[in-house]
C-alpha atoms as a PDB file:
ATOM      1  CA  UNK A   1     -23.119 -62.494  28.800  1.00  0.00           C
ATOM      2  CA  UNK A   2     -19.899 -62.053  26.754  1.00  0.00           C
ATOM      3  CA  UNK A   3     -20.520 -60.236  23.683  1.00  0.00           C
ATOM      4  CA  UNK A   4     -18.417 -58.241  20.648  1.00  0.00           C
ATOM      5  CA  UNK A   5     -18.530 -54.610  20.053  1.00  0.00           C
ATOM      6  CA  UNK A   6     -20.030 -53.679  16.345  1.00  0.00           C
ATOM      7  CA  UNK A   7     -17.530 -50.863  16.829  1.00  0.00           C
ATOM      8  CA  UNK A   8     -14.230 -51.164  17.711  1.00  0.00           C
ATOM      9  CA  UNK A   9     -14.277 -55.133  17.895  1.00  0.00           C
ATOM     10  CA  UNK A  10     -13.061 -55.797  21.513  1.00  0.00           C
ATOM     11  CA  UNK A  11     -14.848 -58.034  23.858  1.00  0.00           C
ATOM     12  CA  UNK A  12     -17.355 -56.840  27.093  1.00  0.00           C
ATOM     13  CA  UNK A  13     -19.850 -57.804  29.249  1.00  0.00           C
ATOM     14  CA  UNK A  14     -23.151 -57.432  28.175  1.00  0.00           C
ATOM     15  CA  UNK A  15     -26.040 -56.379  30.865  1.00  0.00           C
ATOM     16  CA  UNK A  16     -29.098 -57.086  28.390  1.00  0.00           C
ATOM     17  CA  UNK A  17     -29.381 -59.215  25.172  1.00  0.00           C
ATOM     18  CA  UNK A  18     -29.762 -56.417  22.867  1.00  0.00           C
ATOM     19  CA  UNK A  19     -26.713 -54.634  23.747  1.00  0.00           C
ATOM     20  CA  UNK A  20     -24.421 -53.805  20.714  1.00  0.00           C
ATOM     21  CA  UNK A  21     -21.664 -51.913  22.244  1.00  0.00           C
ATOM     22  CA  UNK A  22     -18.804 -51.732  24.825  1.00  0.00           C
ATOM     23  CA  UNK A  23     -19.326 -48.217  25.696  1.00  0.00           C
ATOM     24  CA  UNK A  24     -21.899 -45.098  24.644  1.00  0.00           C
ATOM     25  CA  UNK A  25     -18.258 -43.705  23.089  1.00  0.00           C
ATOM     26  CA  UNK A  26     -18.522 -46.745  20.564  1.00  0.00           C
ATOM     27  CA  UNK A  27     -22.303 -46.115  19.749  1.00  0.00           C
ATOM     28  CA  UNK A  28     -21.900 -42.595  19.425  1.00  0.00           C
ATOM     29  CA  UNK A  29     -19.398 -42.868  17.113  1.00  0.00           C
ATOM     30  CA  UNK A  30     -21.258 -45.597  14.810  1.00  0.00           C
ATOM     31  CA  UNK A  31     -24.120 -43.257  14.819  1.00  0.00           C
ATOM     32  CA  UNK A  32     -22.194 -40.350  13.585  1.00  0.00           C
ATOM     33  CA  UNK A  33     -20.873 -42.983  10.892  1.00  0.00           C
ATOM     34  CA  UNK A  34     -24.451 -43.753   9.893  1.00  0.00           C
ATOM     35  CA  UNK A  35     -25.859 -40.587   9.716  1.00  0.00           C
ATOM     36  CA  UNK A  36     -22.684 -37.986   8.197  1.00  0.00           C
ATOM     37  CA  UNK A  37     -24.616 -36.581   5.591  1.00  0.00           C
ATOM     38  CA  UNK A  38     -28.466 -35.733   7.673  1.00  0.00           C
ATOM     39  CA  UNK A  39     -26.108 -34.837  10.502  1.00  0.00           C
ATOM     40  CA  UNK A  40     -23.908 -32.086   8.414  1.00  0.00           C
ATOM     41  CA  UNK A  41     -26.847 -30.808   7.105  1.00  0.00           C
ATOM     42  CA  UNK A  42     -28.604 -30.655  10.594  1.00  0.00           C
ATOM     43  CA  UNK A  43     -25.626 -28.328  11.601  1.00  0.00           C
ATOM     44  CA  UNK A  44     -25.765 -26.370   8.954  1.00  0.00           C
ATOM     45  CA  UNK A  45     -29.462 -25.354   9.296  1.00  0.00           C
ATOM     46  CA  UNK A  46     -28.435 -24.696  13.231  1.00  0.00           C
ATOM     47  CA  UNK A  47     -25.318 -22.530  12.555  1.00  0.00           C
ATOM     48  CA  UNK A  48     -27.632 -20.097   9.653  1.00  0.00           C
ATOM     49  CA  UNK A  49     -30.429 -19.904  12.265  1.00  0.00           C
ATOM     50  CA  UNK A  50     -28.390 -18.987  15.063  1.00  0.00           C
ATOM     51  CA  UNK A  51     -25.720 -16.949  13.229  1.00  0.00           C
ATOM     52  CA  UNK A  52     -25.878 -13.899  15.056  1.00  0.00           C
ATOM     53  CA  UNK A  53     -25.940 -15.987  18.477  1.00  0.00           C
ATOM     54  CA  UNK A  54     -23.116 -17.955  17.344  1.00  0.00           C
ATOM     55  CA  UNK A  55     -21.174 -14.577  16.896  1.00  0.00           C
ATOM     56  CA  UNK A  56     -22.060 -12.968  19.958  1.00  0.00           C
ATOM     57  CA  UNK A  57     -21.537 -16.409  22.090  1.00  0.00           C
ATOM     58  CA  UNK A  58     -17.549 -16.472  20.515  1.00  0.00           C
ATOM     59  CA  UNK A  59     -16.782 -12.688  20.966  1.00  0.00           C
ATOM     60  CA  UNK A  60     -17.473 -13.022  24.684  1.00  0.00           C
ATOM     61  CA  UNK A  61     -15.566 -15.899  24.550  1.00  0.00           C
ATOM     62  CA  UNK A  62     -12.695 -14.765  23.281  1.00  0.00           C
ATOM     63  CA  UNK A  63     -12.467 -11.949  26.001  1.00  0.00           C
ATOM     64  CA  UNK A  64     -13.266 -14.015  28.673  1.00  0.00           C
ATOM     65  CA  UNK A  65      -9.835 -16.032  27.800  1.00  0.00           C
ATOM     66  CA  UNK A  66      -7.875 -12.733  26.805  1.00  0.00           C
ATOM     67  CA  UNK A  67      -8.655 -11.217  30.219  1.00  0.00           C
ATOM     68  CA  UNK A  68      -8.246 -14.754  32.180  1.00  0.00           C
ATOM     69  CA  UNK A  69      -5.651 -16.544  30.518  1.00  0.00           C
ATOM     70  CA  UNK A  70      -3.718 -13.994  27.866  1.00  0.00           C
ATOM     71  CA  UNK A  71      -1.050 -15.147  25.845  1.00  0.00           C
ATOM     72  CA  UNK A  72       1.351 -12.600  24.635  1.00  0.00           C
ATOM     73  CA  UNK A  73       2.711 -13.789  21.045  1.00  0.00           C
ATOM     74  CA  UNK A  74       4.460 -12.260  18.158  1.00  0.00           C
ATOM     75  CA  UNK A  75       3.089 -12.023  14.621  1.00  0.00           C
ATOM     76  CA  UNK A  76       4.742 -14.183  11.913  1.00  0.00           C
ATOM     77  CA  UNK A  77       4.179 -11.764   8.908  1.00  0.00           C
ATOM     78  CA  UNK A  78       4.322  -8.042  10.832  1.00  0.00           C
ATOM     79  CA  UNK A  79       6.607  -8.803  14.226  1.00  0.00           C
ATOM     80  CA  UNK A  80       4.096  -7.166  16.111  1.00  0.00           C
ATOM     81  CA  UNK A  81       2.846  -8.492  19.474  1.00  0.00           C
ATOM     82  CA  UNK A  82      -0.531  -9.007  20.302  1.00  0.00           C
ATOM     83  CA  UNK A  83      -2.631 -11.111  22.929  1.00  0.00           C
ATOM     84  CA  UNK A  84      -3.255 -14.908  21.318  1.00  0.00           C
ATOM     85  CA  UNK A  85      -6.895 -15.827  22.243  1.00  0.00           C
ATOM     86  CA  UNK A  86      -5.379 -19.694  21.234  1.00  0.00           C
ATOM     87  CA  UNK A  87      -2.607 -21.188  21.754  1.00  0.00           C
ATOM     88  CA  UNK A  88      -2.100 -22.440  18.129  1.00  0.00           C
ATOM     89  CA  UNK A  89      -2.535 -18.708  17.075  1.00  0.00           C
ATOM     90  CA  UNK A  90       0.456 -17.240  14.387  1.00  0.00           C
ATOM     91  CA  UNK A  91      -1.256 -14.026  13.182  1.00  0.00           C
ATOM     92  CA  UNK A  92      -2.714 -10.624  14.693  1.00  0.00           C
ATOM     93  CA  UNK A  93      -5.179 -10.221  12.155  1.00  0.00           C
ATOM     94  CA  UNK A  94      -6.760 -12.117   9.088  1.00  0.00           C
ATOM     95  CA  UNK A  95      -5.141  -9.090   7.183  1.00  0.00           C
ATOM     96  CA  UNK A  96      -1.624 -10.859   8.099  1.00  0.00           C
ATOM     97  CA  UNK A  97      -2.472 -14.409   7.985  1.00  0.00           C
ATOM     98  CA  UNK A  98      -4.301 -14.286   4.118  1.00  0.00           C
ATOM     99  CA  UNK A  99      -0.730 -11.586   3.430  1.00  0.00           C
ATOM    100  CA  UNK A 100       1.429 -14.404   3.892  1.00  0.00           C
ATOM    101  CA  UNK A 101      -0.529 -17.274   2.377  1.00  0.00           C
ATOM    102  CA  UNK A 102      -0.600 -15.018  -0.951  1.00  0.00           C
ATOM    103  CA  UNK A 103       3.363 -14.839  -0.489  1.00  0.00           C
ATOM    104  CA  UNK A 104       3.645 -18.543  -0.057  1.00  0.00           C
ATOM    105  CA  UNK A 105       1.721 -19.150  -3.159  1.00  0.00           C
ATOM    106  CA  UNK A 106       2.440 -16.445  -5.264  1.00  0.00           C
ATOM    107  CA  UNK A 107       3.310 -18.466  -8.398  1.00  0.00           C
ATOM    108  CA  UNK A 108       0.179 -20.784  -7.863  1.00  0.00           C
ATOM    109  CA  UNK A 109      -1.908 -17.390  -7.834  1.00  0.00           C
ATOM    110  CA  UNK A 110      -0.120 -15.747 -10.602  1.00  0.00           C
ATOM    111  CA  UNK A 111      -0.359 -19.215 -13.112  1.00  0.00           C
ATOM    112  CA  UNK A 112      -3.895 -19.139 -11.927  1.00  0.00           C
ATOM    113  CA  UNK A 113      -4.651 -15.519 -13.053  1.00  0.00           C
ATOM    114  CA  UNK A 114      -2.658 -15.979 -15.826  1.00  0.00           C
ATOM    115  CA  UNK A 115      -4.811 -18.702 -17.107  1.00  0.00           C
ATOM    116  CA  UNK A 116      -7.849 -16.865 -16.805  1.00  0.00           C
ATOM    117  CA  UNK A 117      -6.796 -13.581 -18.402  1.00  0.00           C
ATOM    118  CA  UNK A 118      -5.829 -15.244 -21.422  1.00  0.00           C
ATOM    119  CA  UNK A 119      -8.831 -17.748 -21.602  1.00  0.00           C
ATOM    120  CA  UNK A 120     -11.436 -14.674 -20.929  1.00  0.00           C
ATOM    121  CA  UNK A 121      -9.225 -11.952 -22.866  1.00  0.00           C
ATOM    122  CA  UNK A 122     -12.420 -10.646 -24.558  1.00  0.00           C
ATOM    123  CA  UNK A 123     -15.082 -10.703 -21.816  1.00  0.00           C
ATOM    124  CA  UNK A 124     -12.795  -8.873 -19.215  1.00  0.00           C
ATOM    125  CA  UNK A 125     -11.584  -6.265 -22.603  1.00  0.00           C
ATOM    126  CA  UNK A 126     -15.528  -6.182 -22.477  1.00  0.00           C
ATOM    127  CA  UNK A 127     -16.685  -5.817 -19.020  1.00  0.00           C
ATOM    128  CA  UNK A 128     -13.649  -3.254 -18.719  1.00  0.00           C
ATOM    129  CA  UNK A 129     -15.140  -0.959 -21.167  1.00  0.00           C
ATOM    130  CA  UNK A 130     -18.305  -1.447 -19.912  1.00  0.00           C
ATOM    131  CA  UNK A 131     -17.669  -0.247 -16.504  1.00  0.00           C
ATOM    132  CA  UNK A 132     -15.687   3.062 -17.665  1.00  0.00           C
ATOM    133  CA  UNK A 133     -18.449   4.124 -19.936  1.00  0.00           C
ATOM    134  CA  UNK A 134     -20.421   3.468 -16.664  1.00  0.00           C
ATOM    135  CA  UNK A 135     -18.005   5.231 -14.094  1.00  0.00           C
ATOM    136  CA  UNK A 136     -17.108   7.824 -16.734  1.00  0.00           C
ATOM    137  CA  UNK A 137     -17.201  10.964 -14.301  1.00  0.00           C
ATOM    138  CA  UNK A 138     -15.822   9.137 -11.179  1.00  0.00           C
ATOM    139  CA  UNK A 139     -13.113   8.142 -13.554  1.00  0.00           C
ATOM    140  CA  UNK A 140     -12.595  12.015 -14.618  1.00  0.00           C
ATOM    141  CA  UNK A 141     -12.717  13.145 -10.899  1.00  0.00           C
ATOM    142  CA  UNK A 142     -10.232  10.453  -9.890  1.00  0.00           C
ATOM    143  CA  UNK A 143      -7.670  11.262 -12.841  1.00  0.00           C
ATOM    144  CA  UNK A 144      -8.302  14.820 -11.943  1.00  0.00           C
ATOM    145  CA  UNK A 145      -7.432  14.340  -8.225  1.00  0.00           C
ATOM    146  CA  UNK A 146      -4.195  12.338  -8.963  1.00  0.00           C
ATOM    147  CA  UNK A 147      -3.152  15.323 -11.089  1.00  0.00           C
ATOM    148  CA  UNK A 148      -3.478  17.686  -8.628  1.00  0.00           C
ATOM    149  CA  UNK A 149      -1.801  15.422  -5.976  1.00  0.00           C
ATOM    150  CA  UNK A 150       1.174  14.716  -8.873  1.00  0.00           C
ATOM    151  CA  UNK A 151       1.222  18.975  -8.864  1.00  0.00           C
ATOM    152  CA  UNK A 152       1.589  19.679  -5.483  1.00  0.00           C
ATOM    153  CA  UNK A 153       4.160  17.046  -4.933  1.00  0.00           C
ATOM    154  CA  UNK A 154       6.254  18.606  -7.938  1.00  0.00           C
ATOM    155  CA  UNK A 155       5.942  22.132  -6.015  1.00  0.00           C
ATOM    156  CA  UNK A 156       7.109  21.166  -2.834  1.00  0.00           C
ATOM    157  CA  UNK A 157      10.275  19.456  -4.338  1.00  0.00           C
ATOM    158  CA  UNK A 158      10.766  22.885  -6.267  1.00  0.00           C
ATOM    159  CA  UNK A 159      13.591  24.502  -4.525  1.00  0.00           C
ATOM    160  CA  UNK A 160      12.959  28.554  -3.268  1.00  0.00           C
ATOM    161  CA  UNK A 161      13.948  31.250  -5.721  1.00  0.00           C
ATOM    162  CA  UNK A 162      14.533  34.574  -5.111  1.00  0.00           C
ATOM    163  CA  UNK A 163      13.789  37.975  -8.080  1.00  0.00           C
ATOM    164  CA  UNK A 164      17.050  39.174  -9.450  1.00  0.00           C
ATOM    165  CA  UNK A 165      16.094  42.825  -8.609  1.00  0.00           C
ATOM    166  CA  UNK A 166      14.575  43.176  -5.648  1.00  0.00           C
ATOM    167  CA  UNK A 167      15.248  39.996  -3.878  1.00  0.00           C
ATOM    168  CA  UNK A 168      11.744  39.194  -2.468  1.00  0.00           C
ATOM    169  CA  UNK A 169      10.514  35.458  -2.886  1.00  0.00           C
ATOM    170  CA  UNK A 170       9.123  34.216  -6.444  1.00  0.00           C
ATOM    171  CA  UNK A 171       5.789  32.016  -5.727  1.00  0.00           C
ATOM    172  CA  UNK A 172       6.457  28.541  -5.951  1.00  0.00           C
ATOM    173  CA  UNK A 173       3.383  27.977  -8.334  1.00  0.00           C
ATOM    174  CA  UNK A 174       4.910  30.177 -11.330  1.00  0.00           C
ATOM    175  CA  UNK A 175       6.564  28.654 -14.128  1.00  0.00           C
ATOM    176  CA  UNK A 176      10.501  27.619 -13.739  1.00  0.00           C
ATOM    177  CA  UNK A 177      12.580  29.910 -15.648  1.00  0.00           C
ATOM    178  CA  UNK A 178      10.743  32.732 -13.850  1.00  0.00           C
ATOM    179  CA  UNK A 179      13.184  35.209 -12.721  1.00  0.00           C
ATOM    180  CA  UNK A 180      11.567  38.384 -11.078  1.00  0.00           C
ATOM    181  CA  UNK A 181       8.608  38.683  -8.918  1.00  0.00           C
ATOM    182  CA  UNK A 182       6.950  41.737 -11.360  1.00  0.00           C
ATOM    183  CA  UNK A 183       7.452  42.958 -14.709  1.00  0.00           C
ATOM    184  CA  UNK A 184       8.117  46.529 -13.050  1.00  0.00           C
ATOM    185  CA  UNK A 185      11.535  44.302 -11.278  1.00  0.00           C
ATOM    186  CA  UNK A 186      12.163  43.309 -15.091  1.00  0.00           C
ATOM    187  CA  UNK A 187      12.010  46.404 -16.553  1.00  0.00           C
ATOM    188  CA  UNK A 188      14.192  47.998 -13.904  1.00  0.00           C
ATOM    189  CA  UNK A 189      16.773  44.748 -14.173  1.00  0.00           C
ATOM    190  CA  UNK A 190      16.731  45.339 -18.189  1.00  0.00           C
ATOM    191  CA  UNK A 191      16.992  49.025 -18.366  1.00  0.00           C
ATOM    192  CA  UNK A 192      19.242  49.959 -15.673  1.00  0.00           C
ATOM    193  CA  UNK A 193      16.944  52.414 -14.102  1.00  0.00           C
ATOM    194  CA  UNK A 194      18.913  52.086 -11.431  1.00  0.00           C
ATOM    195  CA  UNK A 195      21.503  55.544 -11.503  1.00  0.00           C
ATOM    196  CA  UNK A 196      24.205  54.888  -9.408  1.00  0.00           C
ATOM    197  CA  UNK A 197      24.881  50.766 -11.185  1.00  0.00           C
ATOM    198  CA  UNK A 198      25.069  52.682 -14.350  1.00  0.00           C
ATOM    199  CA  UNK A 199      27.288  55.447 -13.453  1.00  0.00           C
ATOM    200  CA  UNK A 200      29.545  52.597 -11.823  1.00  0.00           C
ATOM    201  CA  UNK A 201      29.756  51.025 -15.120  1.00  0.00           C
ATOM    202  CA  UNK A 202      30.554  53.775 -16.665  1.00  0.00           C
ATOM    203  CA  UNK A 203      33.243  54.883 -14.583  1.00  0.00           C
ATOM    204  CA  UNK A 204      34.615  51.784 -14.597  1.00  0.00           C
ATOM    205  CA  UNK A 205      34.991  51.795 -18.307  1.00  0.00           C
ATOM    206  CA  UNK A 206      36.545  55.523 -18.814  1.00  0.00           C
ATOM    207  CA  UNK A 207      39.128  53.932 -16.341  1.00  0.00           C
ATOM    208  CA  UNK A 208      40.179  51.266 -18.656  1.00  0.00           C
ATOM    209  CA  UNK A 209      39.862  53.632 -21.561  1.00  0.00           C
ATOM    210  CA  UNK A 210      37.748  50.962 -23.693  1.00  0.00           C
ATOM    211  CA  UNK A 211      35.803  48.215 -23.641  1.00  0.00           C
ATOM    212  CA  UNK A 212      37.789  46.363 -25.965  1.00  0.00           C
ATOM    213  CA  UNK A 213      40.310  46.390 -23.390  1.00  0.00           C
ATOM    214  CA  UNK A 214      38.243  45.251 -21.111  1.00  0.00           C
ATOM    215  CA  UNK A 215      37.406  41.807 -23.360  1.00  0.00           C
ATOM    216  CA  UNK A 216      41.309  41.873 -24.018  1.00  0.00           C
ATOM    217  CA  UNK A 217      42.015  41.742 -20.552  1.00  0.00           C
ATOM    218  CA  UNK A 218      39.259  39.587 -19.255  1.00  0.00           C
ATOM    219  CA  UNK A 219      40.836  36.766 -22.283  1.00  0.00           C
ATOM    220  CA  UNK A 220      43.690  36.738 -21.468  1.00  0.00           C
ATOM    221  CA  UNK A 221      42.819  35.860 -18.002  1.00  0.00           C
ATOM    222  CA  UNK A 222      41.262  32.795 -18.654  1.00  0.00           C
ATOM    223  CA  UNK A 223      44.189  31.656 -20.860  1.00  0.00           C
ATOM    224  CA  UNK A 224      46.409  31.791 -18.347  1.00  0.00           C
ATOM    225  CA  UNK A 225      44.750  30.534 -15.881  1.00  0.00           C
ATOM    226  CA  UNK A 226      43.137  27.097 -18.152  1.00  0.00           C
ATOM    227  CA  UNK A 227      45.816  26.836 -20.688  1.00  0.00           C
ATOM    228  CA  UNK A 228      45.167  24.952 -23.830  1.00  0.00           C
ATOM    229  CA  UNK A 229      46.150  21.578 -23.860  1.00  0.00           C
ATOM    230  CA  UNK A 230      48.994  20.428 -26.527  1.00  0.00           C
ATOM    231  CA  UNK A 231      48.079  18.111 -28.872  1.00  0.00           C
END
């Protein structure tokens, strides 16, 4: 009994009268046809019953083929290797994979965002105030935190100084045009407690006879060795 598949049209021989198809491929398919919409909500209902099941089932799955059959493959967004579980796998991670789908369509998500800030400029000035009143200590924690991170990083780019009298290290945490480690070192820098710097000085003046000479001297130094441009 020739007969003419409902399907996919081509011709067969048919064992019983009521036969309809060339193949249980063809009446497979036509049922799927038929039946798309009780069918996707069928699998639906399945896959939110058996969600943890479905989980477990594809973690086991995937280390079954990493240990049997691994594929070594490079990242397209990090260049790092890592062992494909598929072959049609271009990523390490999801981190990587949604990283360079942002990139792609960076002006499409920026237009996008755009749109919406300026269409729900009051709600988000809003929900942003909101949310501060809200968070007000873990805001005054967080700012407090940053400026002691901000402080210690100014520190350790201070360079190290040293007191002008005695020579021992100035802390780091005192304030910049700090000079000596102690008032006592200040007083002694200051007042020349120090007897033989002062009896140095002074012998080095009754030498020259004066001070003034000393200036004279000193002056004509430095004009003779940076002359004054002519005009």
């Amino acid at each position: 009994m020739n007969k003419t598949c409902e399907q996919c049209g081509g011709q067969f021989v048919a064992k019983q009268a009521r036969s309809r198809f060339c193949s249980h491929n063809c009446s497979s398919k036509k049922y799927r046809e038929e039946n798309k919409a009780t069918l996707a909500t069928k699998k639906k209902k399945y896959r939110e019953e058996n969600k943890t099941a479905r989980a477990t089932y594809q973690k086991k799955y995937r280390e079954k083929i990493r240990t049997t059959q691994p594929m070594n493959k490079t990242c397209e967004q990090c260049g790092g290797q890592f062992v494909a579980t598929q072959a049609r796998s271009r990523f390490c991670s999801h981190n990587c994979s949604s990283k360079q789908y942002r990139e792609k369509n960076r002006a499409a998500f920026n237009a996008r965002s755009n749109k919406y800030r300026e269409k729900n400029k009051a709600a988000i000035a809003t929900k942003k105030k909101k949310y501060r009143e809200e968070n007000k200590t873990a805001f005054a924690t967080y700012q407090k935190k940053y400026r002691e991170k901000i402080r210690k990083q100014e520190l350790a780019s201070r360079p190290d100084r040293h007191c002008l009298d005695c020579h021992s290290p100035i802390p780091t945490t005192s304030h910049t045009s700090r000079q000596f480690c102690s008032r006592k070192c200040g007083d002694t820098y200051f007042n020349h407690k120090d007897t033989t710097g002062d009896a140095a000085f002074f012998e080095l003046i009754a030498a020259t006879n004066t001070l003034s000479e000393i200036l004279t001297n000193t002056q004509t130094k430095t004009t003779q060795s940076n002359p004054i441009p002519k005009k």
